[in-house]
N, C-alpha and C. Protein backbone atom coordinates (compact mmCIF):
# COMPACT_ATOMS: atom_id res chain seq x y z
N UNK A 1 -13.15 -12.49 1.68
CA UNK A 1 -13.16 -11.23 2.39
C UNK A 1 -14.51 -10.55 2.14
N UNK A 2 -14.95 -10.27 3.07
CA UNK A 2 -16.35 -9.34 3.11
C UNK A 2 -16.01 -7.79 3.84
N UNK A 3 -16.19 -6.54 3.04
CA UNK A 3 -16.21 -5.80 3.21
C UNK A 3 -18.07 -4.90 3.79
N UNK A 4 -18.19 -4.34 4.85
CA UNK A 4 -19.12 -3.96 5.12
C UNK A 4 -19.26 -2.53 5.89
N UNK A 5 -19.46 -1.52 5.13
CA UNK A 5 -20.03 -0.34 5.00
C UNK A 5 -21.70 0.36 5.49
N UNK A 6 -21.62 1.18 6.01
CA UNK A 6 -22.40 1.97 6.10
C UNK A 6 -22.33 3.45 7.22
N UNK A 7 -23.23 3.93 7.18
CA UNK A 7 -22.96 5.57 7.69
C UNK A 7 -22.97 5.37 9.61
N UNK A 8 -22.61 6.17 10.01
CA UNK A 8 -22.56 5.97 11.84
C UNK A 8 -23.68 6.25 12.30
N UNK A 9 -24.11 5.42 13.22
CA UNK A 9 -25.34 4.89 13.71
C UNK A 9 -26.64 4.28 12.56
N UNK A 10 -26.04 3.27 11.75
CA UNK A 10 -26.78 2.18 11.30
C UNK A 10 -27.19 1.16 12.14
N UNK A 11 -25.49 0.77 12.91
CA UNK A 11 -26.02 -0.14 13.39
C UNK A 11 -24.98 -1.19 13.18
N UNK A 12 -23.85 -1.06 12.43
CA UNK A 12 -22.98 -2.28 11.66
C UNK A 12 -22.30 -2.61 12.85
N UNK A 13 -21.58 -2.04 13.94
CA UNK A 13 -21.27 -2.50 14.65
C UNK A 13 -21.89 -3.61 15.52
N UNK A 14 -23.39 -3.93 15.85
CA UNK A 14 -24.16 -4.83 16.45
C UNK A 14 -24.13 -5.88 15.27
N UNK A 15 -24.19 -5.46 14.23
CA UNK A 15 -24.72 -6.52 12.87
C UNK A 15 -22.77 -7.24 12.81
N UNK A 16 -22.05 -6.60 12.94
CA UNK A 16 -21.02 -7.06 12.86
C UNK A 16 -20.59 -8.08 13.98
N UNK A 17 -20.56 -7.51 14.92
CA UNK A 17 -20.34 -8.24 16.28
C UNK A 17 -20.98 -9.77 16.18
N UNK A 18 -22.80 -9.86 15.56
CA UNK A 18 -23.32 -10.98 15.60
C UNK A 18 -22.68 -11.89 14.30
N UNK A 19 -22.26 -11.36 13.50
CA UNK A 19 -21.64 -12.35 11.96
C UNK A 19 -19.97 -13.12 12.50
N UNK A 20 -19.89 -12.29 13.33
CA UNK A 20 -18.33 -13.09 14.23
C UNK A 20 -18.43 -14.20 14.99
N UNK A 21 -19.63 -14.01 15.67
CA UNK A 21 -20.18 -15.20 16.09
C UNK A 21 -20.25 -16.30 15.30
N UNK A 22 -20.18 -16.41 14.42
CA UNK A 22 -20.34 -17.74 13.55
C UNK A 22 -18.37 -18.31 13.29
N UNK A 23 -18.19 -19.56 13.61
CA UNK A 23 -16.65 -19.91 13.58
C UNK A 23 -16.25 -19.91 12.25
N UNK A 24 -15.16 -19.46 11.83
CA UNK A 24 -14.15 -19.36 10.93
C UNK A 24 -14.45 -17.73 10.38
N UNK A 25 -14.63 -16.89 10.78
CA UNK A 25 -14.71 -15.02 11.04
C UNK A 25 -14.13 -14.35 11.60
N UNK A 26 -13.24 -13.30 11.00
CA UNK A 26 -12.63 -12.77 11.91
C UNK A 26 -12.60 -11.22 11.44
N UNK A 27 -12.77 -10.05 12.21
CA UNK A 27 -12.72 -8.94 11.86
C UNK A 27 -11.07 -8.57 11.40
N UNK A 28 -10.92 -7.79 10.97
CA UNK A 28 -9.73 -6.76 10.13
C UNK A 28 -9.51 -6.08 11.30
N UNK A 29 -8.60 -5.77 12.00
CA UNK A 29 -8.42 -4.40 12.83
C UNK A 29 -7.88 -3.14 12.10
N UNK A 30 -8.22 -2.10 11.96
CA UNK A 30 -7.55 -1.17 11.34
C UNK A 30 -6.93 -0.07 12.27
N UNK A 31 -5.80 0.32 11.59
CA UNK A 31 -4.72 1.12 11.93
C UNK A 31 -5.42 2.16 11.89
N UNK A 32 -5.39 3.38 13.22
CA UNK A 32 -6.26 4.69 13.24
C UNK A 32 -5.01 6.03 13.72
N UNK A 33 -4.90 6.71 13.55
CA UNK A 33 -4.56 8.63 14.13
C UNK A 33 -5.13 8.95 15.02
N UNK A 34 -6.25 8.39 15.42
CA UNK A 34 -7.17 9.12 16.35
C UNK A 34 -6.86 8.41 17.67
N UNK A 35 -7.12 9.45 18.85
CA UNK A 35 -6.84 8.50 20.05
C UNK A 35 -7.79 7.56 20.57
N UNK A 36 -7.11 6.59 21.31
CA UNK A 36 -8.35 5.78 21.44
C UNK A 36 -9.57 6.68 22.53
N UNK A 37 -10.56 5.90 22.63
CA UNK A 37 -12.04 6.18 23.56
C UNK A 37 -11.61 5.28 24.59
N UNK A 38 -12.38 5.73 25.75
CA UNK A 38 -12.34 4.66 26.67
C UNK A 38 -12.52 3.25 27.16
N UNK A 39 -13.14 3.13 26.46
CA UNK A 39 -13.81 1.57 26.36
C UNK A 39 -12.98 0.37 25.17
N UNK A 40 -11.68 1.73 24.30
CA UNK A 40 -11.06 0.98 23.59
C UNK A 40 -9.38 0.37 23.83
N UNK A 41 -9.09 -0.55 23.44
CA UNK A 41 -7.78 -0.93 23.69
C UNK A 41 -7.19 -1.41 22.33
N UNK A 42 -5.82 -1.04 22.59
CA UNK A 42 -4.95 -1.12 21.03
C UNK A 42 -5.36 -2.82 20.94
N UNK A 43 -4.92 -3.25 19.42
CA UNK A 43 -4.84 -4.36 18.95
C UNK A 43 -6.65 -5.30 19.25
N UNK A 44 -7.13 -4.30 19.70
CA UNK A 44 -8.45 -5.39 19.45
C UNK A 44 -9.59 -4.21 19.08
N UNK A 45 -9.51 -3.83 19.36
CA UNK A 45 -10.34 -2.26 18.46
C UNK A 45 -10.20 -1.81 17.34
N UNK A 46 -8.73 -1.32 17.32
CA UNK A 46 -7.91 -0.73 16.65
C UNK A 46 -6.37 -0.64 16.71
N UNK A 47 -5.63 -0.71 15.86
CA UNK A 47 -4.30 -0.25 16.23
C UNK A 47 -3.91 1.12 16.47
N UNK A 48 -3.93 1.54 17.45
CA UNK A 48 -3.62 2.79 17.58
C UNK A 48 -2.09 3.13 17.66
N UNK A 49 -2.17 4.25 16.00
CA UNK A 49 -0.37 4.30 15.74
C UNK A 49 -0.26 6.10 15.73
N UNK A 50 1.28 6.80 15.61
CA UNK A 50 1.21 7.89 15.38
C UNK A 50 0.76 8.48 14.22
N UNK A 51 0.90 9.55 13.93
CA UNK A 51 0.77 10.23 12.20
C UNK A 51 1.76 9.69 11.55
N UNK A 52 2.80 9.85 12.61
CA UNK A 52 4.65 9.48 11.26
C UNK A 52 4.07 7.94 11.82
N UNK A 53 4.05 7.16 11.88
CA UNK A 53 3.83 5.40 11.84
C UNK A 53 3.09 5.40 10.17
N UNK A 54 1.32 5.87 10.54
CA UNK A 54 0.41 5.93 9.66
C UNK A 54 1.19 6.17 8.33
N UNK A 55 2.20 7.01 8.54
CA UNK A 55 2.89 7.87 6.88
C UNK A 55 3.80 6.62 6.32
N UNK A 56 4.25 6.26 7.54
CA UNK A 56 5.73 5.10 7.32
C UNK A 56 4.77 3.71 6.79
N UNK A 57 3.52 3.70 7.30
CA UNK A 57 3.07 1.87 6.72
C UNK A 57 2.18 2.59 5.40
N UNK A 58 1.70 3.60 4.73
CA UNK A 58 1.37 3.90 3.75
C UNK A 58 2.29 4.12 2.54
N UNK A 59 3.73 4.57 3.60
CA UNK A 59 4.83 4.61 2.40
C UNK A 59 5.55 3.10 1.63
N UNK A 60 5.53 2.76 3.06
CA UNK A 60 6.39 0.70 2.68
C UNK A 60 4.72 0.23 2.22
N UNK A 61 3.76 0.42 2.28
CA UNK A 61 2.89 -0.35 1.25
C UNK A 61 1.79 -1.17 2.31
N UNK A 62 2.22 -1.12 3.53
CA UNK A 62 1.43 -2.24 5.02
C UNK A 62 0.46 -1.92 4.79
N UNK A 63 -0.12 -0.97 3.75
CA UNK A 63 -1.86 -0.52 4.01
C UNK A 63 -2.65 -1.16 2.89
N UNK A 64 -3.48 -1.81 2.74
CA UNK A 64 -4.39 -2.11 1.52
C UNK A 64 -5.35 -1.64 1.51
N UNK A 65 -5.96 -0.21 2.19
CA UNK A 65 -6.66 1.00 2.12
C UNK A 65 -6.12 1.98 2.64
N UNK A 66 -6.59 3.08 2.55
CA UNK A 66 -6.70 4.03 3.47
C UNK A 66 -7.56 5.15 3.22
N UNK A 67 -7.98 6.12 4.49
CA UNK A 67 -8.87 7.08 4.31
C UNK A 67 -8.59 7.71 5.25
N UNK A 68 -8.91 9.40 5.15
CA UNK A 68 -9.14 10.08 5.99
C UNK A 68 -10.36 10.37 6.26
N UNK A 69 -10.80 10.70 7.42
CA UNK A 69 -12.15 10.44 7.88
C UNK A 69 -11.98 11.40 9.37
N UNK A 70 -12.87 12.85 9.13
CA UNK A 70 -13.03 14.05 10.23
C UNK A 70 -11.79 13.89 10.59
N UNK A 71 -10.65 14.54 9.75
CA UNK A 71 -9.13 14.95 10.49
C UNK A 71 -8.57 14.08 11.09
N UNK A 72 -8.95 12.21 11.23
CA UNK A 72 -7.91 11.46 11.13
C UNK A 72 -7.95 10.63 10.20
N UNK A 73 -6.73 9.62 9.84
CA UNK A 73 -6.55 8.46 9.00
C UNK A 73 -6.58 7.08 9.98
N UNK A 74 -7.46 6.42 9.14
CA UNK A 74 -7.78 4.74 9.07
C UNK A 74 -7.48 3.99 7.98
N UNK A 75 -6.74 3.22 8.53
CA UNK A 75 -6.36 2.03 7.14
C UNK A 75 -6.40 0.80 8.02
N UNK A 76 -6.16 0.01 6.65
CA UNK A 76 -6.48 -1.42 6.63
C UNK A 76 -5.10 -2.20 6.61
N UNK A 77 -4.29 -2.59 7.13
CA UNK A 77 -3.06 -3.59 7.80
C UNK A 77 -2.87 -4.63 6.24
N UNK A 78 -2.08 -4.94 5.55
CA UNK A 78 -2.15 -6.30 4.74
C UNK A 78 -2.21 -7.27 5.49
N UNK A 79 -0.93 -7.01 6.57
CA UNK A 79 -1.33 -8.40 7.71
C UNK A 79 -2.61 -8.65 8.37
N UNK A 80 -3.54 -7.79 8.13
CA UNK A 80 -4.95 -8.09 8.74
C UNK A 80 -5.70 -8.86 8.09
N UNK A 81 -5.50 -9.39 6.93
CA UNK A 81 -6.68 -10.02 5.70
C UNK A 81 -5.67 -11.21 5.23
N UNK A 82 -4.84 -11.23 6.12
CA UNK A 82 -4.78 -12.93 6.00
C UNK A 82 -4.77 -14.39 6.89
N UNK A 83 -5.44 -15.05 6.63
CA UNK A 83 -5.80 -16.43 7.38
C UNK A 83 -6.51 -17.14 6.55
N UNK A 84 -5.79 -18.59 7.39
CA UNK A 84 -6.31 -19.58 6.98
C UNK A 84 -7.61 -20.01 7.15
N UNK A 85 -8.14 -20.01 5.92
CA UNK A 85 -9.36 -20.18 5.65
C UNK A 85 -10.68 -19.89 6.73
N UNK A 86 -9.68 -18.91 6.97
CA UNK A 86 -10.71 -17.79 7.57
C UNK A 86 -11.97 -16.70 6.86
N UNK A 87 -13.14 -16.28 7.21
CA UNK A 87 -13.98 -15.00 6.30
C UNK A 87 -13.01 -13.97 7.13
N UNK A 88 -12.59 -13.36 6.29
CA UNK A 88 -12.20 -11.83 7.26
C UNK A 88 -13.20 -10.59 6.90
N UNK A 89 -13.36 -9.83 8.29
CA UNK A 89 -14.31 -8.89 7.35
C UNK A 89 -13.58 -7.40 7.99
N UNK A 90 -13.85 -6.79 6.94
CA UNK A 90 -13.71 -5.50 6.89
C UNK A 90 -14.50 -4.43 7.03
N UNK A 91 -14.71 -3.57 8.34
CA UNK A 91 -15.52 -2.80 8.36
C UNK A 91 -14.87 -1.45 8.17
N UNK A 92 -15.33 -1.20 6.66
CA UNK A 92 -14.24 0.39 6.32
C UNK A 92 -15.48 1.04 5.62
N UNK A 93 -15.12 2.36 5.61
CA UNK A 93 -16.29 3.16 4.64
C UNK A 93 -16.23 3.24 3.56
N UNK A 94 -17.07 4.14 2.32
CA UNK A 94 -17.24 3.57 1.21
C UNK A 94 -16.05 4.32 0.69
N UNK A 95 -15.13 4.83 0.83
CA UNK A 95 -13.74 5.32 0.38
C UNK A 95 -12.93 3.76 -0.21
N UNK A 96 -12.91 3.40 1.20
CA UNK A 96 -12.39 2.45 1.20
C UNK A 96 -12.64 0.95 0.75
N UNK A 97 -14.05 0.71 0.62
CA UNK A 97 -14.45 -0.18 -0.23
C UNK A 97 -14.36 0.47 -1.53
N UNK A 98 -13.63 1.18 -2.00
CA UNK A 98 -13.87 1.78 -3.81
C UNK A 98 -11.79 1.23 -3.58
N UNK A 99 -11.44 1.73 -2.82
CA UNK A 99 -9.62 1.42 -3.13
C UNK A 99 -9.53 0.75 -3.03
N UNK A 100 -10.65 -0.99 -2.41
CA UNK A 100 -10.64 -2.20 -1.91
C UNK A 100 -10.78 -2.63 -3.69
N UNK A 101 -11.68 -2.23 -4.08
CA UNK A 101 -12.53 -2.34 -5.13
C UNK A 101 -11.18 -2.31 -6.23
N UNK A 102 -10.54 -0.83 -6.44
CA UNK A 102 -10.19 -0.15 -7.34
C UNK A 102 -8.22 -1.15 -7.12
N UNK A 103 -8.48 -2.03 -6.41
CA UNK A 103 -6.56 -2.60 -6.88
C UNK A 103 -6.83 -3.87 -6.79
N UNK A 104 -8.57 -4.48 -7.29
CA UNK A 104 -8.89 -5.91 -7.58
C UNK A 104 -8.43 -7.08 -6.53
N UNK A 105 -8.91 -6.48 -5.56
CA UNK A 105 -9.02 -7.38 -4.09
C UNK A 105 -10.66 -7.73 -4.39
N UNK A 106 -10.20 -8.93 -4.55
CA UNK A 106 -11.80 -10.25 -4.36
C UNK A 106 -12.57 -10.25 -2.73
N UNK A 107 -14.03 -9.61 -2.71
CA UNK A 107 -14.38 -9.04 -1.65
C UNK A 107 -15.78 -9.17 -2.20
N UNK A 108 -16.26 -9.59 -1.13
CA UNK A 108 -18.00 -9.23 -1.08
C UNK A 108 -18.72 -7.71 -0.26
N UNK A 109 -18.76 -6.82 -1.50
CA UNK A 109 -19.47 -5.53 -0.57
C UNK A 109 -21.06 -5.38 0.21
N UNK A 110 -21.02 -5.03 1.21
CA UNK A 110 -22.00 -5.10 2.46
C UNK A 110 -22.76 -3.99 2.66
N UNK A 111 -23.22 -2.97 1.92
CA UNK A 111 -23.72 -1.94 2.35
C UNK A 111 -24.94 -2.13 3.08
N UNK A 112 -24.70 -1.42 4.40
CA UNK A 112 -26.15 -1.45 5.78
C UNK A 112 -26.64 -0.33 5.89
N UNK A 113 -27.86 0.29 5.41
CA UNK A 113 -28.53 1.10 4.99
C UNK A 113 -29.64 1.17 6.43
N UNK A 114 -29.75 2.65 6.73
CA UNK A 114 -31.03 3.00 7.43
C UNK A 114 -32.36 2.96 7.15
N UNK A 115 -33.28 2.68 7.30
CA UNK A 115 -34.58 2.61 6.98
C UNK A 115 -35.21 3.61 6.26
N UNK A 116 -34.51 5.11 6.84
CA UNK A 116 -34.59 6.46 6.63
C UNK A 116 -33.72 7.78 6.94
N UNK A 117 -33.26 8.49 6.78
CA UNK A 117 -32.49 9.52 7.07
C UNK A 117 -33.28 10.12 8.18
N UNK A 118 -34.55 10.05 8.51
CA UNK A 118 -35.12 10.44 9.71
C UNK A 118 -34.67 9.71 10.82
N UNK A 119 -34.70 8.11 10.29
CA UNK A 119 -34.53 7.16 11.86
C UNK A 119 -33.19 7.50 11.82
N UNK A 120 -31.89 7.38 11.37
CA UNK A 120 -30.48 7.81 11.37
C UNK A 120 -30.68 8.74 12.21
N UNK A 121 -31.18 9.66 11.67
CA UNK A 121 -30.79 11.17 12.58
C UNK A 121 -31.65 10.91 14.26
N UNK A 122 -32.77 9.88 14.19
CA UNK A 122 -33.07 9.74 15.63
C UNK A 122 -32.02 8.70 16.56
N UNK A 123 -31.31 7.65 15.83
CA UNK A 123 -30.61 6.85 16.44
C UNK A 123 -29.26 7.38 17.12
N UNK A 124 -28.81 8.85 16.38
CA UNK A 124 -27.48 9.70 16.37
C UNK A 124 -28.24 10.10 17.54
N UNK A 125 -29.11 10.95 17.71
CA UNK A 125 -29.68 11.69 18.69
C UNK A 125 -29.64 10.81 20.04
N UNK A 126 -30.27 9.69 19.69
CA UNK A 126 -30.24 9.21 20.73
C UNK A 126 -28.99 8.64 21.51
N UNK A 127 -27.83 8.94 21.20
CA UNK A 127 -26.98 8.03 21.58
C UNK A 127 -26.38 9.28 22.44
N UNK A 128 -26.41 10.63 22.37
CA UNK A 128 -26.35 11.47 23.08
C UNK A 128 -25.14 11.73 23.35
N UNK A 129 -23.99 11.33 22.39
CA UNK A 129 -22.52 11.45 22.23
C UNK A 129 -21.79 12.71 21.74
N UNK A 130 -22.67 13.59 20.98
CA UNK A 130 -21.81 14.18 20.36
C UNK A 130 -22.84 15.72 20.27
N UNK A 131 -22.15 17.03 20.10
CA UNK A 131 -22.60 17.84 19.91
C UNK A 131 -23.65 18.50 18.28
N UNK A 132 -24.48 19.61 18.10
CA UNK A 132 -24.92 19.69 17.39
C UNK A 132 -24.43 19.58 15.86
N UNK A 133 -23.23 20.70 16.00
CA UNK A 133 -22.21 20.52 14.98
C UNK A 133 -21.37 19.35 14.45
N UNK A 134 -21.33 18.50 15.38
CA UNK A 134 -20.59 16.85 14.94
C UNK A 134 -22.07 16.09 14.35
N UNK A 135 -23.06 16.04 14.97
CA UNK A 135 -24.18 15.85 14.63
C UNK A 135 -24.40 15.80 13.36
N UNK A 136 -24.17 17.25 12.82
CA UNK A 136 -24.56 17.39 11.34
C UNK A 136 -23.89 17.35 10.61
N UNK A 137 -22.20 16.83 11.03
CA UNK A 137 -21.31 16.23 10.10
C UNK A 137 -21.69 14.93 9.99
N UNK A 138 -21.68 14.41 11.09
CA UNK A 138 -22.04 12.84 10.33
C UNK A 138 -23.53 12.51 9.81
N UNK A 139 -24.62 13.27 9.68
CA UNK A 139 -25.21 13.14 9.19
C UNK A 139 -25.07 13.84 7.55
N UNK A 140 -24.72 14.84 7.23
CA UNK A 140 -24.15 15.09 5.92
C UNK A 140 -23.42 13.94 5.18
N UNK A 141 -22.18 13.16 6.06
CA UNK A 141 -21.38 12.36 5.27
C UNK A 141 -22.49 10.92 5.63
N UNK A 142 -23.37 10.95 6.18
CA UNK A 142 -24.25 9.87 5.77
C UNK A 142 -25.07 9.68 4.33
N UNK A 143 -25.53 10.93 4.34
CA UNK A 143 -25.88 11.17 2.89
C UNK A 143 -25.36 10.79 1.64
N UNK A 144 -23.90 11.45 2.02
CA UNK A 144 -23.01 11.11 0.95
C UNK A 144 -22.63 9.34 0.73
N UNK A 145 -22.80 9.00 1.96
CA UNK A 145 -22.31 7.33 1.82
C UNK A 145 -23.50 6.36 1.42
N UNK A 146 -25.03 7.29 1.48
CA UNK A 146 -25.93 6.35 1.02
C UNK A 146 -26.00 6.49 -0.83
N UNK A 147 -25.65 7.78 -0.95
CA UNK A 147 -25.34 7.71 -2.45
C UNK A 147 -24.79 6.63 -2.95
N UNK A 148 -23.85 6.39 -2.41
CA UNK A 148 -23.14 5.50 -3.04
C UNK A 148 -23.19 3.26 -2.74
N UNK A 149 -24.54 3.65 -2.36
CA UNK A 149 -24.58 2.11 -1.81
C UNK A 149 -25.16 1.48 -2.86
N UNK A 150 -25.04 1.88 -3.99
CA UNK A 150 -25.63 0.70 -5.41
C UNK A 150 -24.22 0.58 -5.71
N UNK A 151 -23.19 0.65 -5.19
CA UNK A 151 -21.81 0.58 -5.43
C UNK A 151 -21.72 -1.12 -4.78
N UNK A 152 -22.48 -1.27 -4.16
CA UNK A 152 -22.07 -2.55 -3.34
C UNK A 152 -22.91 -3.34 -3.92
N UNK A 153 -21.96 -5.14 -3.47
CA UNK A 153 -22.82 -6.09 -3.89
C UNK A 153 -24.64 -6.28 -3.41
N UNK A 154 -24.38 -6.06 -2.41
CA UNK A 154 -25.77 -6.32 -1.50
C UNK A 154 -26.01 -5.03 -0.33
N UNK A 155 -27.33 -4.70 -0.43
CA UNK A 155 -27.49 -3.75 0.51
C UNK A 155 -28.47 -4.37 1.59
N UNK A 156 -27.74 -4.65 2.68
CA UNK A 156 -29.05 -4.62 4.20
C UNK A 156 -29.58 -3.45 4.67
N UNK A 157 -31.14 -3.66 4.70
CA UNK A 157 -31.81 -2.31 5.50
C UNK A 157 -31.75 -3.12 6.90
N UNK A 158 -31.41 -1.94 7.73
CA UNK A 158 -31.86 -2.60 9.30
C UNK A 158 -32.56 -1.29 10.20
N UNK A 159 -33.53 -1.86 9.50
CA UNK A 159 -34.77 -1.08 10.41
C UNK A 159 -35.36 -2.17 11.17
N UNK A 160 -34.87 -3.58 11.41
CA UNK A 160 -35.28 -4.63 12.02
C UNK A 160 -33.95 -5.41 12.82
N UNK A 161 -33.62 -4.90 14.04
CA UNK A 161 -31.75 -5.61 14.18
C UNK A 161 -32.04 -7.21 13.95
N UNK A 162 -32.66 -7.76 14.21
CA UNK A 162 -32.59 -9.19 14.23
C UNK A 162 -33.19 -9.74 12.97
N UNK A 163 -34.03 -9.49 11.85
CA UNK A 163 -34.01 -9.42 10.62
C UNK A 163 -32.67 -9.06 9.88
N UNK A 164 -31.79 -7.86 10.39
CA UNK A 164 -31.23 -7.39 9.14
C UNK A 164 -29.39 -8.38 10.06
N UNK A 165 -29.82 -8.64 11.16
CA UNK A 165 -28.72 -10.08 11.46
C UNK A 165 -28.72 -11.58 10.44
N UNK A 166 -29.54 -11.60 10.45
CA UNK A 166 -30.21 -13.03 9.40
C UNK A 166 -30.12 -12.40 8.77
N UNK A 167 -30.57 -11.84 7.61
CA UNK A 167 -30.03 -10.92 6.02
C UNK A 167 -28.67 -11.09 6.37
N UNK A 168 -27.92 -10.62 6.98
CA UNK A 168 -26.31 -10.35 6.49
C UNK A 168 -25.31 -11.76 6.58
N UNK A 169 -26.12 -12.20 7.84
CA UNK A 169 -25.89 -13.86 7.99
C UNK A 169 -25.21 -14.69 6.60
N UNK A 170 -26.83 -14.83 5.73
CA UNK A 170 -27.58 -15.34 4.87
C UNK A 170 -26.81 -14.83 3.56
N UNK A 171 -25.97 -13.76 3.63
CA UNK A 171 -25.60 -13.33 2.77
C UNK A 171 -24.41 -13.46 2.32
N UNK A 172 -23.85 -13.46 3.22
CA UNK A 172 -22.16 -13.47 3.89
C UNK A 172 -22.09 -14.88 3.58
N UNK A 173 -22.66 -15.61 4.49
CA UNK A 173 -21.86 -17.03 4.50
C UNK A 173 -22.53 -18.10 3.58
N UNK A 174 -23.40 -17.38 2.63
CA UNK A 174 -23.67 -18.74 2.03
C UNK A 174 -22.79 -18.13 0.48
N UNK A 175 -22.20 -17.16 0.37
CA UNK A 175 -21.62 -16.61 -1.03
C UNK A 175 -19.95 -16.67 -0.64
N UNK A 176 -19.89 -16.73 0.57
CA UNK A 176 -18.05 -16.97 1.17
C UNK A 176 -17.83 -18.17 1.22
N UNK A 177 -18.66 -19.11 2.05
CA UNK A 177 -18.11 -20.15 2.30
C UNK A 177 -17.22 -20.59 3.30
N UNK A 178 -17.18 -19.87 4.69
CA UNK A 178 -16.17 -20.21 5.78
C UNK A 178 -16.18 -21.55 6.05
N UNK A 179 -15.07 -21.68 6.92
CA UNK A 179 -14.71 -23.24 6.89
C UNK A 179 -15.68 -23.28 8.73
N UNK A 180 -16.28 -24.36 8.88
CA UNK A 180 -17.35 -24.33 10.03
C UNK A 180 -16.97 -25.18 10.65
């Protein structure tokens, strides 16, 4: 299991997308509160469940994370992290790589780091999604999540997408071992 972290608009989603590409990988879907976006559909995005669902698979135990994250909850499925000799990876934040961490689940941590808190804040900008005030929430809790990236096994900078693809590549599959 490879767990891989970092703040919104790094970039992990492109870096992720390309590490799937390689056979025997498979992403985690996680269980969300939030409604979906347009471009998303249950069971391959996300599972999109209610609040009382979210409460009911945290209470029977179905979660092997969870976090709240800007007024909703995301967790991690048990049924999501298992296959045959499959890499599964997990793209959760650093909450959740510490509860991944903290109940001795065997995991390789991924932290994907910005080049700079300047380019972050130009890549947010540029994506032209969100207002000033959301803006400077996720750039605040970026801060907070780069603090904590000596928490992880390995940190990728991707101030280079196709460099920091090969880095995570290189990293991932020669310390996992998927079946090819």
């Amino acid at each position: 299991m490879v767990v891989i972290s970092g703040p919104s608009g790094v970039g992990k989603t492109t870096l992720i997308r390309d590490l799937l590409s390689e056979p025997g990988t498979r992403l985690a879907v996680s269980a969300t509160t939030r409604p979906p976006r347009n471009e998303e559909s249950d069971g391959q995005h996300y599972h999109f469940v209610s609040r009382e669902r979210f409460d009911e698979m945290r209470t029977t135990g179905e979660l092997l994370e969870w976090a709240e994250v800007h007024g909703h909850f995301y967790g991690t499925p048990r049924s999501e992290i298992h296959g045959d000799d499959e890499l599964v990876i997990l793209d959760i934040d650093v909450q959740g790589h510490r509860s991944v961490k903290g109940i001795g689940v065997t995991a390789i941590g991924v932290f994907i780091a910005p080049p700079s808190m300047e380019e972050l804040e130009r890549r947010l900008r540029g994506r032209e999604s969100e207002h000033e005030g959301a803006l400077r929430v996720r750039l605040e809790g970026a801060a907070q999540e780069l603090a904590a990236q000596d928490e992880y096994d390995h940190i990728v900078v991707n101030d280079d997408v196709e460099t920091a693809k090969k880095k995570l590549r290189e990293l991932v599959l020669a310390q996992s071992g998927p079946a090819t």
